[in-house]
Protein backbone atom coordinates (compact mmCIF):
# COMPACT_ATOMS: atom_id res chain seq x y z
CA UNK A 1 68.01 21.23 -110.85
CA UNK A 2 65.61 22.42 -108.53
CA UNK A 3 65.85 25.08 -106.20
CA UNK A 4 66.17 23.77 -103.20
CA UNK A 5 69.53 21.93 -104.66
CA UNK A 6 70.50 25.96 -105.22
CA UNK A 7 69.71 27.06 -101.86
CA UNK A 8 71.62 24.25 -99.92
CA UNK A 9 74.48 24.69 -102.06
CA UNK A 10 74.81 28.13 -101.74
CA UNK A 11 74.51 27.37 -97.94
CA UNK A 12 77.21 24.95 -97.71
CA UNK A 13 79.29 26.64 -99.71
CA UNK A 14 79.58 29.61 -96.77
CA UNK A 15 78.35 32.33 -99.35
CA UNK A 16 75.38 33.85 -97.56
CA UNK A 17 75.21 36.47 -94.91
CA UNK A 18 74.86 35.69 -91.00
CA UNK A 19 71.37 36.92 -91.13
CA UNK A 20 70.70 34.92 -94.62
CA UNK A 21 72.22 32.20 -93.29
CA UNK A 22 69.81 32.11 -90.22
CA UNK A 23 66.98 32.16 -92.42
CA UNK A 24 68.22 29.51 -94.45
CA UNK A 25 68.17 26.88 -91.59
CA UNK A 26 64.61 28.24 -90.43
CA UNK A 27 63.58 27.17 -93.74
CA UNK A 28 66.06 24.03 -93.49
CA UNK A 29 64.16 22.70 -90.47
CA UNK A 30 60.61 23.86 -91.87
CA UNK A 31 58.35 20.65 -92.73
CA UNK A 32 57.40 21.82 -95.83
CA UNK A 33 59.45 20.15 -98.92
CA UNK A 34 60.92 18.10 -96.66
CA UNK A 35 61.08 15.55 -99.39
CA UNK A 36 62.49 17.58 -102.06
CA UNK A 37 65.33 19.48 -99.57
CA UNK A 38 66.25 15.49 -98.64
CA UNK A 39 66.30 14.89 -102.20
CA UNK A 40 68.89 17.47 -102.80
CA UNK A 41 70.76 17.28 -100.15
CA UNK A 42 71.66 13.35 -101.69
CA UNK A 43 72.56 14.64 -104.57
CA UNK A 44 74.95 17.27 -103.53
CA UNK A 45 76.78 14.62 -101.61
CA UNK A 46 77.05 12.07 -104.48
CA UNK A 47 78.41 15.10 -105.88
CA UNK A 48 81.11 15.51 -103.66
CA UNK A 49 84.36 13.27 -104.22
CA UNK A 50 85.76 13.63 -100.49
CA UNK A 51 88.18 10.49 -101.31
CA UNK A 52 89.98 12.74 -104.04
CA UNK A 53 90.17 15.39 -101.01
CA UNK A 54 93.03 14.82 -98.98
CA UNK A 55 92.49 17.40 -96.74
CA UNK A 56 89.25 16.87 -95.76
CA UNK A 57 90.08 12.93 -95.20
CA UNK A 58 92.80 14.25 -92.97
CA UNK A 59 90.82 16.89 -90.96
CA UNK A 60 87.85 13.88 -90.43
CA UNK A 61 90.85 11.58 -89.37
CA UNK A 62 92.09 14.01 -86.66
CA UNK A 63 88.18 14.20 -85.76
CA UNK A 64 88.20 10.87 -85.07
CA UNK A 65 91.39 10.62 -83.46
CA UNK A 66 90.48 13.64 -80.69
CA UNK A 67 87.13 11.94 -79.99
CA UNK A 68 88.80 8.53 -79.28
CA UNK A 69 91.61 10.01 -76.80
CA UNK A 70 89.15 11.97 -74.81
CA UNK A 71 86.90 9.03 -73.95
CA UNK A 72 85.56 10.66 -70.66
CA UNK A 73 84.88 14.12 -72.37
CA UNK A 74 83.04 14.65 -75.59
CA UNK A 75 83.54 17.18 -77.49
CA UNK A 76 80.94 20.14 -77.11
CA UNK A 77 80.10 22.16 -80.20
CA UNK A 78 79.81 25.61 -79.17
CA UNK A 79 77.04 26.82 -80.98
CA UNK A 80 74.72 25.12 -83.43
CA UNK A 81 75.78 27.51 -86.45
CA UNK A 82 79.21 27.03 -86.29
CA UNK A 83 78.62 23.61 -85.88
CA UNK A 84 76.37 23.42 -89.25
CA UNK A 85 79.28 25.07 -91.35
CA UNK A 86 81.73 22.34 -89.87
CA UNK A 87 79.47 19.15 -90.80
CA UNK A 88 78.50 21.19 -94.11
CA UNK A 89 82.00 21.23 -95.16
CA UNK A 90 83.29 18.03 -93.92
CA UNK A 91 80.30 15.13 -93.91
CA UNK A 92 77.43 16.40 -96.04
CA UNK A 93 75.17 14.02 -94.55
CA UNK A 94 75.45 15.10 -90.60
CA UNK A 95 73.79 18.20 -91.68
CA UNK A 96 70.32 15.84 -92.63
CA UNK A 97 71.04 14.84 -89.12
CA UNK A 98 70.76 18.21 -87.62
CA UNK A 99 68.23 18.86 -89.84
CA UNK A 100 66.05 16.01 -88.11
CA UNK A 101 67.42 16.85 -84.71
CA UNK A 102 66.23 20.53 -84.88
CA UNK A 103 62.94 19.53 -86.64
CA UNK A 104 61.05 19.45 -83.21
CA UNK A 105 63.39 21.75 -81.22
CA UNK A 106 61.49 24.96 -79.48
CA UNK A 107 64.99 27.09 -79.41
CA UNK A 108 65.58 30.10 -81.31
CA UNK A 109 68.85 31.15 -79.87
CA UNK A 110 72.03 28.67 -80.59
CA UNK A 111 72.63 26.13 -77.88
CA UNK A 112 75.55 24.33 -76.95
CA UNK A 113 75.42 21.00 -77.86
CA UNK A 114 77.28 17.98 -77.10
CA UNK A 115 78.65 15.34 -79.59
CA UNK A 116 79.64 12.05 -78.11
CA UNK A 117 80.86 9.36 -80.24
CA UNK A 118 81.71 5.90 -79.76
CA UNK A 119 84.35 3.97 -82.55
CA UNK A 120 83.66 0.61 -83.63
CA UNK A 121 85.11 -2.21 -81.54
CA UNK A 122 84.24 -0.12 -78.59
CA UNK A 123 81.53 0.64 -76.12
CA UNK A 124 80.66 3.33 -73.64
CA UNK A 125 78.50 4.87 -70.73
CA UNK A 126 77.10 8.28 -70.59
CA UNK A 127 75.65 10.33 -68.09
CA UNK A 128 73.22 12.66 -69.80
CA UNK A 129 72.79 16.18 -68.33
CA UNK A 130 69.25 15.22 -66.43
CA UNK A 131 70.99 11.96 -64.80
CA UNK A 132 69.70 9.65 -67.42
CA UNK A 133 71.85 6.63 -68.33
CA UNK A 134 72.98 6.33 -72.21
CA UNK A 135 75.49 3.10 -72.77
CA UNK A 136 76.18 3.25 -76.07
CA UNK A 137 77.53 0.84 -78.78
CA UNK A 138 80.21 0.43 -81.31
CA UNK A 139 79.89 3.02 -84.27
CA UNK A 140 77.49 5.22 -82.30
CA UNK A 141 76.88 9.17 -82.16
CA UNK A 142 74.78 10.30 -80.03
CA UNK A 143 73.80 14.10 -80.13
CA UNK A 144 72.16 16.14 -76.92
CA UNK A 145 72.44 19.38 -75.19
CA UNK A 146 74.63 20.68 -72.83
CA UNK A 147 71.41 21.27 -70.64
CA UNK A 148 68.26 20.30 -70.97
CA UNK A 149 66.46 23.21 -71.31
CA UNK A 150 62.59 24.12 -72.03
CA UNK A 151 59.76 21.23 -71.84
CA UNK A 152 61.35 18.56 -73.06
CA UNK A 153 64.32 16.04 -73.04
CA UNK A 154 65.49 15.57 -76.45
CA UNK A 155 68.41 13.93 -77.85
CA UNK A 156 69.65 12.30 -81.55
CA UNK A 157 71.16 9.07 -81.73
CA UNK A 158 72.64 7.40 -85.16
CA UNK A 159 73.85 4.08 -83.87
CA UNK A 160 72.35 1.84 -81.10
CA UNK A 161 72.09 2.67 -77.55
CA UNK A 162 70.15 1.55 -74.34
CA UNK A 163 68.79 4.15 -72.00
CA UNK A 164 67.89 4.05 -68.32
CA UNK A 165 65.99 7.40 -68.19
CA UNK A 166 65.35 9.12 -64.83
CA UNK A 167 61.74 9.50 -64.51
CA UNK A 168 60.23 13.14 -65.04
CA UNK A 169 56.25 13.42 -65.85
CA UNK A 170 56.91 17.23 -66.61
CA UNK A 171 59.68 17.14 -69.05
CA UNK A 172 59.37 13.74 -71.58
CA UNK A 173 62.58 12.40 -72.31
CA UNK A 174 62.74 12.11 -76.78
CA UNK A 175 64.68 9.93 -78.44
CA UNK A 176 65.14 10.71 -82.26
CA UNK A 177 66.63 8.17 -84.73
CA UNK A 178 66.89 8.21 -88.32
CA UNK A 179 63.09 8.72 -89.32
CA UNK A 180 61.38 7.88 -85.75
CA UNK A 181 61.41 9.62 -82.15
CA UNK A 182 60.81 7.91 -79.22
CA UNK A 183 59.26 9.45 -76.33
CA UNK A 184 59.28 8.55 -72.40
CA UNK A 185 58.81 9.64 -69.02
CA UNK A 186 60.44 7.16 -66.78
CA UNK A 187 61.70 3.46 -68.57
CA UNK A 188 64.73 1.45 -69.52
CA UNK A 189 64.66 0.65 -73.60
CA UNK A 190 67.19 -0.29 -76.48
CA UNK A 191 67.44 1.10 -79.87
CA UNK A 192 69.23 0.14 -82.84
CA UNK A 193 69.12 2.84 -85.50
CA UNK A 194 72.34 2.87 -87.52
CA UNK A 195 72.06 4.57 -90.94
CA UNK A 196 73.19 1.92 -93.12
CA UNK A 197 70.91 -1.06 -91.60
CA UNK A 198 67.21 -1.17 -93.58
CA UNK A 199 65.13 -1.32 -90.27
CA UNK A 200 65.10 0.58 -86.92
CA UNK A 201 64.50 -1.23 -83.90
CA UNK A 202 63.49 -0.48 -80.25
CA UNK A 203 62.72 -2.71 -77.42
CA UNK A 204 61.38 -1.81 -74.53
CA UNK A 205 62.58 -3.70 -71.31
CA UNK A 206 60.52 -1.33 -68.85
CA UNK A 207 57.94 1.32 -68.42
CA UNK A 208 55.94 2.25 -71.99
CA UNK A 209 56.98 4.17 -74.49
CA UNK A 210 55.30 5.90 -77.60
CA UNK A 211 57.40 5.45 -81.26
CA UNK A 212 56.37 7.98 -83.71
CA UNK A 213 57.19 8.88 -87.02
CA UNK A 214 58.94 12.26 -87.33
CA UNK A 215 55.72 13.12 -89.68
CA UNK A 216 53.78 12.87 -86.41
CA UNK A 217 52.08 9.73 -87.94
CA UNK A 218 51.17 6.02 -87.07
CA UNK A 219 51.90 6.30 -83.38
CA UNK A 220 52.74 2.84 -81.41
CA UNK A 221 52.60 2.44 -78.02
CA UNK A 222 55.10 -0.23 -76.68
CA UNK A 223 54.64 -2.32 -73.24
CA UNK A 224 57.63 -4.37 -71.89
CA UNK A 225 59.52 -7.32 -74.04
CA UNK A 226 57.82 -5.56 -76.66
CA UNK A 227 59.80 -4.89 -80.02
CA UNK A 228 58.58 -2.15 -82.63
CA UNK A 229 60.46 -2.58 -86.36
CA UNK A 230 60.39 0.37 -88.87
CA UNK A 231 61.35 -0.49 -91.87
CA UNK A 232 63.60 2.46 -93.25
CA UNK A 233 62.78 1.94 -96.95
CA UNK A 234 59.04 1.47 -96.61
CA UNK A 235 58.01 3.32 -93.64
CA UNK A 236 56.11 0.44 -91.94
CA UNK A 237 55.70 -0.59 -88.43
CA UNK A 238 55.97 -4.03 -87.38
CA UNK A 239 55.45 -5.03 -83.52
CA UNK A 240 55.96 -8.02 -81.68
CA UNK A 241 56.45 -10.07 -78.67
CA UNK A 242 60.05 -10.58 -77.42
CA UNK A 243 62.83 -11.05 -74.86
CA UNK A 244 64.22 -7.56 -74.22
CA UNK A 245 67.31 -8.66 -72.38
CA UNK A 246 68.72 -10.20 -75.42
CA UNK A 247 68.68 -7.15 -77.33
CA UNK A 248 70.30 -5.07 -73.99
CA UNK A 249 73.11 -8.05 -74.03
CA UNK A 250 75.43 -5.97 -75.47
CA UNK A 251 75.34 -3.71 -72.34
CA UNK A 252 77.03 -6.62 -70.36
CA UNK A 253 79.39 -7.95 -72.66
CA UNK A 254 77.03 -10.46 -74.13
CA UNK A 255 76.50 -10.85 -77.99
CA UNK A 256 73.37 -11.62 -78.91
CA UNK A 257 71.80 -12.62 -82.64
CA UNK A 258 68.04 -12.99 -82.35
CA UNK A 259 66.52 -14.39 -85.68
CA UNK A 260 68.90 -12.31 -87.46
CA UNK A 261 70.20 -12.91 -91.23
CA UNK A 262 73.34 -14.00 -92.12
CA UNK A 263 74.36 -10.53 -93.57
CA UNK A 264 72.90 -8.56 -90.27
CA UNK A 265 74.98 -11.04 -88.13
CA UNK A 266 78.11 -9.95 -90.27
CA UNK A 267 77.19 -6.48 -90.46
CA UNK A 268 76.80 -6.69 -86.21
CA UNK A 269 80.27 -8.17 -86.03
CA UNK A 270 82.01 -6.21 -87.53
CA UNK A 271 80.71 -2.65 -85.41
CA UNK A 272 81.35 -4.84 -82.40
CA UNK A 273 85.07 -5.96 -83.12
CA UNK A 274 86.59 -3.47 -85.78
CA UNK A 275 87.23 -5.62 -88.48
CA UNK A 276 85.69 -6.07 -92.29
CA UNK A 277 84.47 -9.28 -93.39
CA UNK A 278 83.67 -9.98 -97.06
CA UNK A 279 80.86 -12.10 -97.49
CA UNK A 280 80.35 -13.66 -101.50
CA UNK A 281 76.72 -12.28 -103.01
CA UNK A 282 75.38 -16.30 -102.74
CA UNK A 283 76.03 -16.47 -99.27
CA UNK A 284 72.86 -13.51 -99.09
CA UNK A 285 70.29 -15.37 -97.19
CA UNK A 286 66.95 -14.50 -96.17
CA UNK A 287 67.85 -17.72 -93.52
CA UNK A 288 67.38 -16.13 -89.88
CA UNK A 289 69.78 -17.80 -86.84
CA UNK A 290 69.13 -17.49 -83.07
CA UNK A 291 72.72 -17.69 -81.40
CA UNK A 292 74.32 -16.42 -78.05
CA UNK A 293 77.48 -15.83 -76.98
CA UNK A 294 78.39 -14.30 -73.33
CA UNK A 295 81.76 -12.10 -71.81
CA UNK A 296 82.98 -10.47 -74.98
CA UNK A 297 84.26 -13.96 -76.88
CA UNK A 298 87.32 -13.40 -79.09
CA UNK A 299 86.61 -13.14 -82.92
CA UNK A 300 87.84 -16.65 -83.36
CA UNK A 301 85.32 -18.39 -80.52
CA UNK A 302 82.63 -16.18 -82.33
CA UNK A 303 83.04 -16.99 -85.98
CA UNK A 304 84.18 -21.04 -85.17
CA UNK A 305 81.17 -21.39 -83.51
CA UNK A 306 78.75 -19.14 -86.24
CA UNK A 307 80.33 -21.22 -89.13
CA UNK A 308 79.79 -24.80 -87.55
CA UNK A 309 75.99 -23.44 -86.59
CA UNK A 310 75.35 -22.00 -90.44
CA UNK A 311 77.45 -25.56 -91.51
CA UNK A 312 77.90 -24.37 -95.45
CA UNK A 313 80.33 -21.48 -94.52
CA UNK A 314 84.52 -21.34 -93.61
CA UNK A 315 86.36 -18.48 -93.13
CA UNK A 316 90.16 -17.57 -93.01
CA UNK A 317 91.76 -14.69 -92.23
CA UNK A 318 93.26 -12.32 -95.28
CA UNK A 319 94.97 -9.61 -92.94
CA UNK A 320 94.97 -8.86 -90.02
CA UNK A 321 91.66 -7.15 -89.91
CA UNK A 322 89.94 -8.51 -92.47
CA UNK A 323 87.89 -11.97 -92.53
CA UNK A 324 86.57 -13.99 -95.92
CA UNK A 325 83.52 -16.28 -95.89
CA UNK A 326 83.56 -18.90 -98.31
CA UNK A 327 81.46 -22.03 -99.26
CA UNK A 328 83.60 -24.79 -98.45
CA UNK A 329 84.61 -27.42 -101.31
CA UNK A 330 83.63 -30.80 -101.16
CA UNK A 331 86.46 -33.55 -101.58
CA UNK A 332 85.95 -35.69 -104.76
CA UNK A 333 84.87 -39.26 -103.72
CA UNK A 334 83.80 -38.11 -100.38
C-alpha cells in the first residue's frame, strides 16, 4: 500500500484540517508522482462499492435530475474546495478530473467554477464567459470558470464538444481533455474525448491549433481538415488528412460515422439516443464503415439502414430502451 493510497484516503475521507487539506491538493496537483497518485486513486475507487450505497446512488440521481431541469443554467460550484469534498465523496473519479484541470491553473485562491452537463440523448449550446461558442454533445461535462481570469482561457471537457472561440492573441483559449490540452487563439475545432472511448480526437475545421500532452510533450500543430488521434492506452499521436464537417455534423443534427468500427458506431448511438444496445463478443470487428445520416433520423431509420449496410447483423428490440444485435440464421435449403 503505498503512501500516496494513505494520503488520498485520508483526504477523501474529510479527516484533515482546512490548512492540511490545502496542502494536500497543492501536492495533489504537483507533477511529481503523478503516476503513482493516479495509480491510487484507481484503486481506492475499485474499492468503493457505490451500487451497495443507496444513498449515494440517490444523491447522484438528484444530481442528475437538477442538472437536466435547469438546461439554461448550470450549476456553479462555489468554490473549488467544497467542490473537491463533494466529487470525493460521491464519484471518486471527478476528483482525477480536477486534478488534471488544476494541473496548469495559475490560481491560488478558490474560484468559482461552473459545471455544465449535457445527458445522453441530448445536445446543447453554451456561451462561455469570454463569448466563445461551446455546443456540446450527448454525455458531455464540460468544466470552466465563472470568469476568465489571469493569462489564459482554460476549460475541461470529458465528452465531445465543438468550439467557435472568439479570437484573443493575449489570452490563448485551452482546451483540456482526458490526457491532452488543446490550445488556440482564434479557430472553430471538434473534440471527442469521452473517458471510456480508447482514442481522443480533435479536428480542426479553422484557424491552427497546437495539441499537447499534459506532460508538455510531443507537441502537434494542426492546420484545417486536419485530424490528430491520441491513443489513450499508448500515448501516441496519429495525424491525418480529413473532412472536418463530418466530424462537426452532430452540431446540425447530422450523424456522421467516418471509418468507424462496428463497436464505436454502437458505442456513438447509444450517447446520441439514450438507449443500450448489446452487441455479441463475435460481432467485435476491426471492419471500419463510412455512413451518413442527416436531421436527427429516428433509431429505427438509423439501425435499418446500419444493418442492411453491415449485411450479417439484425436487431430487435428487447424493451423499450434496449436494442440486441444478432447474426441472422440462415434458412435450411436456402
Amino acid at each position: 500500500m503505498s503512501n500516496s493510497y494513505k494520503l488520498i484516503k485520508k483526504f477523501i475521507s474529510g479527516q484533515f484540517s482546512p490548512e492540511l487539506k490545502e496542502k494536500t491538493w497543492r501536492w495533489l496537483i504537483d507533477s511529481n508522482q503523478q503516476v503513482e497518485k493516479e495509480e491510487a486513486m484507481m484503486q481506492l475507487w475499485e474499492e468503493l462499492d457505490l451500487k451497495s450505497d443507496a444513498s449515494t446512488i440517490h444523491s447522484y440521481q438528484n444530481f442528475r435530475k437538477k442538472v437536466a431541469s435547469h438546461s439554461s443554467k448550470p450549476t456553479i460550484i462555489q468554490t473549488l474546495c467544497q467542490w473537491g469534498r463533494i466529487a470525493a465523496a460521491l464519484l471518486v473519479p471527478l476528483l482525477s478530473i480536477w486534478i488534471v484541470y488544476l494541473y496548469t491553473q495559475s490560481h491560488e485562491e478558490p474560484v468559482e467554477l461552473v459545471e455544465y452537463f449535457v445527458p445522453k440523448g441530448e445536445q446543447r449550446q453554451l456561451t462561455l464567459p469570454d463569448g466563445s461558442i461551446a455546443h456540446l454533445n450527448s454525455g458531455t461535462l464540460l468544466i470552466y470558470p465563472q470568469q476568465f481570469n489571469g493569462d489564459k482561457r482554460s476549460v475541461y471537457l470529458m465528452g465531445e464538444a465543438n468550439f467557435d472561440v472568439k479570437k484573443d492573441s493575449r489570452h490563448p483559449f485551452i482546451v483540456k481533455a482526458n490526457h491532452l490540452k488543446v490550445k488556440v487563439l482564434g479557430t472553430k475545432f471538434n473534440i471527442q474525448a469521452y473517458t471510456e472511448d480508447e482514442k481522443t480526437i480533435t479536428t480542426l475545421e479553422s484557424g491552427m491549433v497546437a495539441v499537447q500532452k499534459l506532460t508538455n510533450e510531443d507537441i502537434a500543430i494542426l492546420s484545417p481538415d486536419e485530424q490528430l488521434e491520441y491513443d489513450n492506452p499508448t500515448g501516441e499521436f496519429n495525424k491525418k488528412i480529413t473532412d472536418a464537417s463530418l466530424y462537426s455534423g452532430w452540431t446540425k443534427g447530422e450523424l456522421n460515422f467516418a471509418g468507424m468500427t462496428l463497436k464505436n458506431i454502437f458505442t456513438t448511438i447509444e450517447r446520441i439516443y439514450n438507449i443500450h444496445i448489446i452487441v455479441p463478443p463475435h460481432l467485435a470487428t476491426t471492419d471500419v464503415y463510412t455512413i451518413k445520416f442527416k436531421h436527427k433520423a429516428p433509431i429505427k431509420e438509423v439501425m435499418n439502414i446500419i444493418t442492411k449496410t453491415i449485411g450479417s447483423i439484425n436487431y430487435k428490440v428487447e424493451d423499450e430502451n434496449v436494442l440486441l444485435i444478432y447474426s441472422p440464421q440462415k434458412k435450411k435449403g436456402g
